[in-house]
C-alpha atoms as a PDB file:
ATOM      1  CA  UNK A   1       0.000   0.000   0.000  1.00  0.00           C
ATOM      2  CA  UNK A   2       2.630   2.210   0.884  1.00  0.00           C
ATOM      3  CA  UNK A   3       4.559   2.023  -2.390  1.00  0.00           C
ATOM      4  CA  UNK A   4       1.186   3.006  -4.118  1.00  0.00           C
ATOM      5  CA  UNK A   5       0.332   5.584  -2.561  1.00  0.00           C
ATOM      6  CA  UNK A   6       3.951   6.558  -3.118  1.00  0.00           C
ATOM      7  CA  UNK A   7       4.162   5.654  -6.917  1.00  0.00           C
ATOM      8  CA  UNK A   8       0.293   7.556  -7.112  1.00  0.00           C
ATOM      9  CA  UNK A   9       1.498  10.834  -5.655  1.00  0.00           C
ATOM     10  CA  UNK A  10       4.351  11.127  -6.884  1.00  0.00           C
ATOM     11  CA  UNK A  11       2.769  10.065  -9.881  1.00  0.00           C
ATOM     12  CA  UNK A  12       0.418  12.913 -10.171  1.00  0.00           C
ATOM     13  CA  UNK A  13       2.914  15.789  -9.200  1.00  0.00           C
ATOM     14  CA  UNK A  14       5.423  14.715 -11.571  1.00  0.00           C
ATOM     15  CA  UNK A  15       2.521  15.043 -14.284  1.00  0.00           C
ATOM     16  CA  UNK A  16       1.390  18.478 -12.687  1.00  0.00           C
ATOM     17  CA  UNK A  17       5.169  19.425 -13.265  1.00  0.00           C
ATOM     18  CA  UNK A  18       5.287  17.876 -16.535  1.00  0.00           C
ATOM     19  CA  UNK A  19       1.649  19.694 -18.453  1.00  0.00           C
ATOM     20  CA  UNK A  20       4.034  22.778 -17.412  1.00  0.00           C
ATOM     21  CA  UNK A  21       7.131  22.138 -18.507  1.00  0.00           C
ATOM     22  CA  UNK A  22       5.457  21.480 -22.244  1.00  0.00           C
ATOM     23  CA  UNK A  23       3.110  24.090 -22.593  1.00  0.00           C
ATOM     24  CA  UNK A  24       4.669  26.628 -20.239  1.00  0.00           C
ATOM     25  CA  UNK A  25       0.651  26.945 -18.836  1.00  0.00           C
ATOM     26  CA  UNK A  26       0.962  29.399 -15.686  1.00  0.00           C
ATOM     27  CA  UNK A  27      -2.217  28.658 -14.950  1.00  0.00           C
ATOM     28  CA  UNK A  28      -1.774  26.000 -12.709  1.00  0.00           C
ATOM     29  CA  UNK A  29      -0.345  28.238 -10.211  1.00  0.00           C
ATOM     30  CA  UNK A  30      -2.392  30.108  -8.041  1.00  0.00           C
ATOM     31  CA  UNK A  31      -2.996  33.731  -9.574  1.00  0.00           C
ATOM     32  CA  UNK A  32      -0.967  35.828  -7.199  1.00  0.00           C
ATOM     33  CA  UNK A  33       2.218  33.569  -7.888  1.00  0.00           C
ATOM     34  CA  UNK A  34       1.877  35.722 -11.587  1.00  0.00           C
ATOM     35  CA  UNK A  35       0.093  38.878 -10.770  1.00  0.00           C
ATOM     36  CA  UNK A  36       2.770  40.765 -11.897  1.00  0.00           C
ATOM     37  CA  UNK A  37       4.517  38.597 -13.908  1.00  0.00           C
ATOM     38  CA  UNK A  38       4.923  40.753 -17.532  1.00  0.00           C
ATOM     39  CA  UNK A  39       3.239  38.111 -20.160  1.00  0.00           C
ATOM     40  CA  UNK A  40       6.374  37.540 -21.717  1.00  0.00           C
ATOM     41  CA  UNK A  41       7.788  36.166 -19.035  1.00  0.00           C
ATOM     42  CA  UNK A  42       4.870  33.747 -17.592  1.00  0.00           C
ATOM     43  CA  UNK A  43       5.579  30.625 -19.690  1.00  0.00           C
ATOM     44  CA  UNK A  44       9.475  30.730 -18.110  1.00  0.00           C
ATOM     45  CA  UNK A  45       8.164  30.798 -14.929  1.00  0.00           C
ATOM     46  CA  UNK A  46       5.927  27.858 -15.508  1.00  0.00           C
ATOM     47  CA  UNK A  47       8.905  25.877 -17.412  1.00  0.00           C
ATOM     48  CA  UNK A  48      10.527  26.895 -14.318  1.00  0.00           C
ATOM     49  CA  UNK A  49       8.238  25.997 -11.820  1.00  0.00           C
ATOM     50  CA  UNK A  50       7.164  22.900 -13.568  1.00  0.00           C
ATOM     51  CA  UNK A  51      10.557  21.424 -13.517  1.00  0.00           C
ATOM     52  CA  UNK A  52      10.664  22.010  -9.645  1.00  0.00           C
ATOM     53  CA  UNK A  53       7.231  20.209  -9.344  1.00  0.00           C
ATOM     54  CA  UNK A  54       8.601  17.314 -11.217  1.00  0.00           C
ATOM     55  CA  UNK A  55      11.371  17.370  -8.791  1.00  0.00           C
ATOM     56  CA  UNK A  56       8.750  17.143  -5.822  1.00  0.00           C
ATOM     57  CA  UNK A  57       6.996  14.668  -6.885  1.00  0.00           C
ATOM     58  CA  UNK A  58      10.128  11.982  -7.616  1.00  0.00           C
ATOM     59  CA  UNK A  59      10.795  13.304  -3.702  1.00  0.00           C
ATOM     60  CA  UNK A  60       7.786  12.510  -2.709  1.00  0.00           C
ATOM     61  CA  UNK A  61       7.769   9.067  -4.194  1.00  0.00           C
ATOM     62  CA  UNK A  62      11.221   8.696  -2.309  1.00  0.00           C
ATOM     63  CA  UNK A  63      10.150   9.830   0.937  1.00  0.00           C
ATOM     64  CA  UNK A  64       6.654   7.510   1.161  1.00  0.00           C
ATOM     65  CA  UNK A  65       8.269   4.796   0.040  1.00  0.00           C
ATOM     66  CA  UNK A  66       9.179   2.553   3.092  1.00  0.00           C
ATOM     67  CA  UNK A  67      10.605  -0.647   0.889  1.00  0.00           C
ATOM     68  CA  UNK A  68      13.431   1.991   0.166  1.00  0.00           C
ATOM     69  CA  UNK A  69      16.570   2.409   2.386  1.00  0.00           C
ATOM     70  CA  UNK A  70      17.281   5.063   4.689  1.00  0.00           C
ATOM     71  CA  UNK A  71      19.288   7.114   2.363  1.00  0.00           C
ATOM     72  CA  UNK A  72      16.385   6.973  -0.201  1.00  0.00           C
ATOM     73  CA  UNK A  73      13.993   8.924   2.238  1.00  0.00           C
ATOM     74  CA  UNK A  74      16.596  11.357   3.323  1.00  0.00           C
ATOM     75  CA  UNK A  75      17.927  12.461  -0.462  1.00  0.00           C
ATOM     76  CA  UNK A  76      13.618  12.631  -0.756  1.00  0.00           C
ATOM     77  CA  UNK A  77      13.755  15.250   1.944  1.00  0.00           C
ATOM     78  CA  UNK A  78      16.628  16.863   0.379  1.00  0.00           C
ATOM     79  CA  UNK A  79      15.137  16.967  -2.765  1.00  0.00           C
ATOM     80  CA  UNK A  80      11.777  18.010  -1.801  1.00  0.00           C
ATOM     81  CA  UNK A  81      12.944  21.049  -0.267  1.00  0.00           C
ATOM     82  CA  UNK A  82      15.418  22.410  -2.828  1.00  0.00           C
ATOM     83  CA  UNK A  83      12.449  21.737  -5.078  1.00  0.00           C
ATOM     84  CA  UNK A  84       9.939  24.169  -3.013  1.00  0.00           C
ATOM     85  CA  UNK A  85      12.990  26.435  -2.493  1.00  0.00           C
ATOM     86  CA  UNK A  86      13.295  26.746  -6.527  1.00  0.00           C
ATOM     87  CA  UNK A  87       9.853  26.960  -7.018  1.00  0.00           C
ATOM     88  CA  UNK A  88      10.084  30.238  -4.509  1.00  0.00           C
ATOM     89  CA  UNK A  89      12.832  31.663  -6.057  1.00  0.00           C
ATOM     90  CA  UNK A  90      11.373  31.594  -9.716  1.00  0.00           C
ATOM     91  CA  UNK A  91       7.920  32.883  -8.407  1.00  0.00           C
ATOM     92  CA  UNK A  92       9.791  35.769  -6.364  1.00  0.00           C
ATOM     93  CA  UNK A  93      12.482  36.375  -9.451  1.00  0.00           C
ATOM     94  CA  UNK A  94       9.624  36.933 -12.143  1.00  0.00           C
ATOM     95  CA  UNK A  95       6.673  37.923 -10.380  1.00  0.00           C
ATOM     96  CA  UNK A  96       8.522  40.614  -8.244  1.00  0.00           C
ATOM     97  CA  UNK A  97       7.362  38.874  -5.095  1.00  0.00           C
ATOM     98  CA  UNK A  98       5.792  35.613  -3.385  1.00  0.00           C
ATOM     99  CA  UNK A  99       2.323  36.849  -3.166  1.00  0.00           C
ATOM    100  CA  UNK A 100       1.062  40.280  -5.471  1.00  0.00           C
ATOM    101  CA  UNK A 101      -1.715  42.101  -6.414  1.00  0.00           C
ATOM    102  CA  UNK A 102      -2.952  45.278  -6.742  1.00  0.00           C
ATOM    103  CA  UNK A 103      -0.274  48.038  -5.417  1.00  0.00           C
ATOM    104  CA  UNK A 104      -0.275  49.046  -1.644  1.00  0.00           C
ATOM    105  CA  UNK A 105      -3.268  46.373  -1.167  1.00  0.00           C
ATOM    106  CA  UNK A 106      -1.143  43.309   0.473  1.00  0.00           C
ATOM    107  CA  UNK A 107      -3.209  39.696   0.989  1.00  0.00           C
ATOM    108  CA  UNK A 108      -6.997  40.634   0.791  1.00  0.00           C
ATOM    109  CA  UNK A 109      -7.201  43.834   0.944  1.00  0.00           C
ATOM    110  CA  UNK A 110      -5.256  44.111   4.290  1.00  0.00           C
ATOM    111  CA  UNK A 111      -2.878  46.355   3.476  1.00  0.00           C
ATOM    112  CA  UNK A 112       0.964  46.505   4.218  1.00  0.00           C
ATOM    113  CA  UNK A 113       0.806  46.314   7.958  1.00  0.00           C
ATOM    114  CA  UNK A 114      -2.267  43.662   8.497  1.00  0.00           C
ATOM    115  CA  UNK A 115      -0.822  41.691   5.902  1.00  0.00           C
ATOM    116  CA  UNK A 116       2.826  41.272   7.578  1.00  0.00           C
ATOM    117  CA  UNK A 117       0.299  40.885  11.057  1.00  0.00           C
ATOM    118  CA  UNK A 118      -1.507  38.232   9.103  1.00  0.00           C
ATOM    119  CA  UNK A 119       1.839  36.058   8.056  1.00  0.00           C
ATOM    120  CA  UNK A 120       3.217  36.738  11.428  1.00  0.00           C
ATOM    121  CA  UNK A 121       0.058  35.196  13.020  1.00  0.00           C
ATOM    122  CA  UNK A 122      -0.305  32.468  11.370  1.00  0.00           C
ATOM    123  CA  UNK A 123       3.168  31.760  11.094  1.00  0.00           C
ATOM    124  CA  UNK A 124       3.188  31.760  15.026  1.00  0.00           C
ATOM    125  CA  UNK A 125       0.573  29.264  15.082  1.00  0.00           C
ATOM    126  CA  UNK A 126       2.182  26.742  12.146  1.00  0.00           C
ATOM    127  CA  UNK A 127       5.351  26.909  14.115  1.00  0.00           C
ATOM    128  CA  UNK A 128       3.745  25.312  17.327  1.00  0.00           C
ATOM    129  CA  UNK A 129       4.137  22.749  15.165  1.00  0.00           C
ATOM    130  CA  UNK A 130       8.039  22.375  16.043  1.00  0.00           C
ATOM    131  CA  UNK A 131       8.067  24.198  19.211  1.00  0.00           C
ATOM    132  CA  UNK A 132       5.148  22.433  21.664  1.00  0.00           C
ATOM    133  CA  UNK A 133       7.097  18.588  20.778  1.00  0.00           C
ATOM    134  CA  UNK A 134      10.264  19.845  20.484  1.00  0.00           C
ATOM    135  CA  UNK A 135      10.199  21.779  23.525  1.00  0.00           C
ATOM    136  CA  UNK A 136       8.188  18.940  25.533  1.00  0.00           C
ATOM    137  CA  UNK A 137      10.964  16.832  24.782  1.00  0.00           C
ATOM    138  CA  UNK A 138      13.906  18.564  25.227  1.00  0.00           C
ATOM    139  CA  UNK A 139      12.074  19.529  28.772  1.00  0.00           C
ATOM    140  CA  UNK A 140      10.681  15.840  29.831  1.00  0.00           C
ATOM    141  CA  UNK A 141      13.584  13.764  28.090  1.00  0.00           C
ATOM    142  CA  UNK A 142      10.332  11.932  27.007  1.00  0.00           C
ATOM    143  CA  UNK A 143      10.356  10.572  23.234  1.00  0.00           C
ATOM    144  CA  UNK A 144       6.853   9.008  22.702  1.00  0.00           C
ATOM    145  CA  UNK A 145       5.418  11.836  21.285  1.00  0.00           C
ATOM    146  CA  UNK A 146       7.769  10.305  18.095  1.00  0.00           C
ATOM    147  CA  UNK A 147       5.871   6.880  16.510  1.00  0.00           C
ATOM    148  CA  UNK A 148       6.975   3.582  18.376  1.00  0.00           C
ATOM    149  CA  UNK A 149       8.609   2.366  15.116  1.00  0.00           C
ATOM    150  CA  UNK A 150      11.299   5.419  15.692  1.00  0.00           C
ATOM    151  CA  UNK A 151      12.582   4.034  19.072  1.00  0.00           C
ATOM    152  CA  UNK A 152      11.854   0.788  19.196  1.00  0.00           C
ATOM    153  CA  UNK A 153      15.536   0.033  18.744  1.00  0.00           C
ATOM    154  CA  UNK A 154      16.712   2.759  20.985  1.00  0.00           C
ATOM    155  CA  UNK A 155      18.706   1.553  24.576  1.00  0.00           C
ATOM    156  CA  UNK A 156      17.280   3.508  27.327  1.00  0.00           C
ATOM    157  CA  UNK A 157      20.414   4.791  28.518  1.00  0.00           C
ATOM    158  CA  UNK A 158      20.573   6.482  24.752  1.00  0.00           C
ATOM    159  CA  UNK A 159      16.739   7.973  25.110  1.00  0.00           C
ATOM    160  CA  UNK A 160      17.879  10.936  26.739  1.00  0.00           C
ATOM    161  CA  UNK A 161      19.794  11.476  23.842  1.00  0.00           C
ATOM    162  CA  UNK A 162      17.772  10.490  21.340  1.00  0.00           C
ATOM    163  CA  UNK A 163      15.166  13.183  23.196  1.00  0.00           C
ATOM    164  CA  UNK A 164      17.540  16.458  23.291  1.00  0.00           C
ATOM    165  CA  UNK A 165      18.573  15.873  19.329  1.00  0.00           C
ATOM    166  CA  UNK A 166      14.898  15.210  17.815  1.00  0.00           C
ATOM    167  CA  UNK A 167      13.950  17.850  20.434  1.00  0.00           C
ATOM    168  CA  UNK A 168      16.177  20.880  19.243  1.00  0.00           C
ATOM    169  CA  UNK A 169      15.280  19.691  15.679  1.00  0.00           C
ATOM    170  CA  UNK A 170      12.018  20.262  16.277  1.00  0.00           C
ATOM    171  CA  UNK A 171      12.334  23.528  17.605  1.00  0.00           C
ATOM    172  CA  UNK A 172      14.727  24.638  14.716  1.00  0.00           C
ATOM    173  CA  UNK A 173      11.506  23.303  12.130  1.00  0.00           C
ATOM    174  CA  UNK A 174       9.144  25.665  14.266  1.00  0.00           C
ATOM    175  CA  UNK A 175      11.613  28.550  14.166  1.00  0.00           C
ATOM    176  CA  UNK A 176      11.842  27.574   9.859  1.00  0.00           C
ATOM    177  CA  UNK A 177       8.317  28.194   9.766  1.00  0.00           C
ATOM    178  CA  UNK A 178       7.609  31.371  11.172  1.00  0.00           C
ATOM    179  CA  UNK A 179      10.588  32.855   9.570  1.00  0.00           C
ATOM    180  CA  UNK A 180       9.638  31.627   6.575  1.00  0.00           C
ATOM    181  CA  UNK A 181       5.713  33.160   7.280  1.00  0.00           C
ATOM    182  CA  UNK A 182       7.439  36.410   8.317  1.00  0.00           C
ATOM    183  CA  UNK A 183       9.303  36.402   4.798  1.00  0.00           C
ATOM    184  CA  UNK A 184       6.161  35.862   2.586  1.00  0.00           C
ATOM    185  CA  UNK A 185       4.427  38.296   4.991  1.00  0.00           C
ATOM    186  CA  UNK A 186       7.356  40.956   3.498  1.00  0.00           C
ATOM    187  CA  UNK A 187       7.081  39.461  -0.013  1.00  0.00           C
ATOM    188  CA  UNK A 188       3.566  40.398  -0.201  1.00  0.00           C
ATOM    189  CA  UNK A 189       3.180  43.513   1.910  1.00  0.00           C
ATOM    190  CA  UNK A 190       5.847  44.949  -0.371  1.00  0.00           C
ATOM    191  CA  UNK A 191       6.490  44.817  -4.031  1.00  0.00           C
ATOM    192  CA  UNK A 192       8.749  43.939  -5.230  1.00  0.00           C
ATOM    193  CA  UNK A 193      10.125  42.200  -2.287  1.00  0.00           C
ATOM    194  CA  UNK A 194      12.224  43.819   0.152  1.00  0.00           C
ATOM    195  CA  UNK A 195      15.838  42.014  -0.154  1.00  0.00           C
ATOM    196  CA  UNK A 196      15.387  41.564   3.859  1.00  0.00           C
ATOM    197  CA  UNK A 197      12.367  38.794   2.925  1.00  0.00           C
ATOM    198  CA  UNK A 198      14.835  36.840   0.047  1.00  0.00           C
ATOM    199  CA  UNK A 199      17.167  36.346   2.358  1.00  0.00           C
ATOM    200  CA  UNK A 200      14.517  35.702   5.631  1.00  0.00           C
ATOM    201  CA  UNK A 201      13.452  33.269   2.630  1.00  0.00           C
ATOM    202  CA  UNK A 202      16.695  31.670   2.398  1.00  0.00           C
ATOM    203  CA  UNK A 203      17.124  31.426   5.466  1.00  0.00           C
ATOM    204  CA  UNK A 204      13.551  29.782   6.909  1.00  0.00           C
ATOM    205  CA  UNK A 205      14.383  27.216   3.709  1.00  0.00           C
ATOM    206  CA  UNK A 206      18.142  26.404   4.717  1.00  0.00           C
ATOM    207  CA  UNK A 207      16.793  25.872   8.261  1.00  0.00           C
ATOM    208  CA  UNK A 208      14.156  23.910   7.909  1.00  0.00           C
ATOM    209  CA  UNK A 209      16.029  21.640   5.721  1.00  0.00           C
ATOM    210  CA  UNK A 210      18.925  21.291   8.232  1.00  0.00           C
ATOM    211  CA  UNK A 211      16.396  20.075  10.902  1.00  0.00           C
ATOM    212  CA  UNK A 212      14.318  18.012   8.820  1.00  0.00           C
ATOM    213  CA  UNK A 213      17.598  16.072   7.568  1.00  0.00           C
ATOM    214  CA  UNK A 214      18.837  16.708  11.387  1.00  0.00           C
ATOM    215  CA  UNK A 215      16.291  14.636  12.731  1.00  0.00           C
ATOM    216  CA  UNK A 216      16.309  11.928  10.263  1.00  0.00           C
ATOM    217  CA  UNK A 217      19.783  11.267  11.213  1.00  0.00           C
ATOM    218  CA  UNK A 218      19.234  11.324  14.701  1.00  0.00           C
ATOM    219  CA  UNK A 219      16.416   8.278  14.713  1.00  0.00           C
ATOM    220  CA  UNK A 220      18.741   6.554  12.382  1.00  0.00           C
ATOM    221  CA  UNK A 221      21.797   7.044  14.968  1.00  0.00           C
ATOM    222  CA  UNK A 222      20.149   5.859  17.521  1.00  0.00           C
ATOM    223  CA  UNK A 223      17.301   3.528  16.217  1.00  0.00           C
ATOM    224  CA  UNK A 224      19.662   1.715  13.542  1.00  0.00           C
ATOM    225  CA  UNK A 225      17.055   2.670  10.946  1.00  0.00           C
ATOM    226  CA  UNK A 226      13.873   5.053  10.568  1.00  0.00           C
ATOM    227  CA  UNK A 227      11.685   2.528  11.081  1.00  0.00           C
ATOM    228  CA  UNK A 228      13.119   0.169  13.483  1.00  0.00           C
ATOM    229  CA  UNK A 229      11.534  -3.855  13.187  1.00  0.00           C
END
């Protein structure tokens, strides 16, 4: 089951990515990705885009896949976030900014300032994400808020451990996300975006790649494998 649903998604990304590459169709992309993307430019941006999305989805395969070895699911996570990452930077590069619409009017009308409130907000929220398990952990020393199959293999004496390094992970994938809400926040508040959001961008995507990858090597240090038998 697992290496259909893997084969199925990954499937249907890599087609997603695919329709774009050939036809250079922007449409497929939500309309504020191209607001303000000159015409000439749009079907580069979907080449672009497309490509990245093709990426994805042979990540994605990789990553559900559980017949694979360990190195097969961390290259997946690798690959899955260079491919958002490139998809970012050719939205930002040719549309001016993550999110754009009509001058001085930010994400729904909100203006500037409730717009960067907005992406702060819920940025706050998706990071609880990281911080309420990491912190919990690296608090209690207490791992079973991870499945059972990523400790089963652990020694107690190593728990402790295996606690403090998923823990801190966690907490760098919470701090990822509400930088990386802060940046779009700036990308779309302001166009074109500030240079202060590309790099907050680069930044929340270097991050949250380093902890993802971080904690996939951690399980496997101390677990012998991501999914321990």
């Amino acid at each position: 089951m697992e290496t259909l649903m893997g084969a199925v998604i990954g499937g249907l990304i890599i087609l997603l990515g695919a329709y774009m590459l050939v036809t250079g169709d922007v449409r497929l992309l939500h309309s504020y990705h191209y607001a303000t993307t000159p015409e000439a430019e749009r079907p580069r941006l979907a080449r672009e885009t497309g490509g990245c999305l093709v990426v994805a989805g042979a990540s994605t395969a990789l990553i559900i896949q559980a017949a694979l070895p360990d190195w097969a699911t961390i290259a997946g996570v690798v690959l899955l976030v260079a491919s958002v990452a490139g998809m970012l930077v050719a939205i930002v590069r040719h549309n001016g900014g993550l999110i754009t619409g009509a001058p001085g009017l930010g994400i729904a009308g909100f203006g500037p300032r409730g717009t960067m409130v907005v992406c702060v907000v819920v940025g706050a929220l998706l990071s609880l994400i990281g911080f309420v398990p990491g912190v919990y952990m690296l608090v209690t020393g207490d791992v079973s808020m991870l499945h059972g199959y990523h400790y089963v293999n652990v020694a107690a004496s190593d728990i402790p451990a295996l606690a403090m390094g998923v823990g801190l992970a966690a907490v760098g994938l919470g701090v990822s996300l509400l930088l990386g809400a802060a940046a779009i926040g700036g990308s779309a508040a302001l166009s074109p975006a500030p240079r202060w959001s590309r790099v907050l961008t680069a930044v929340a995507g270097v991050l949250l790649l380093a902890s993802l990858v971080a904690m996939l090597l951690v399980i496997m240090r101390y677990n012998g494998s991501l999914m321990g038998e």
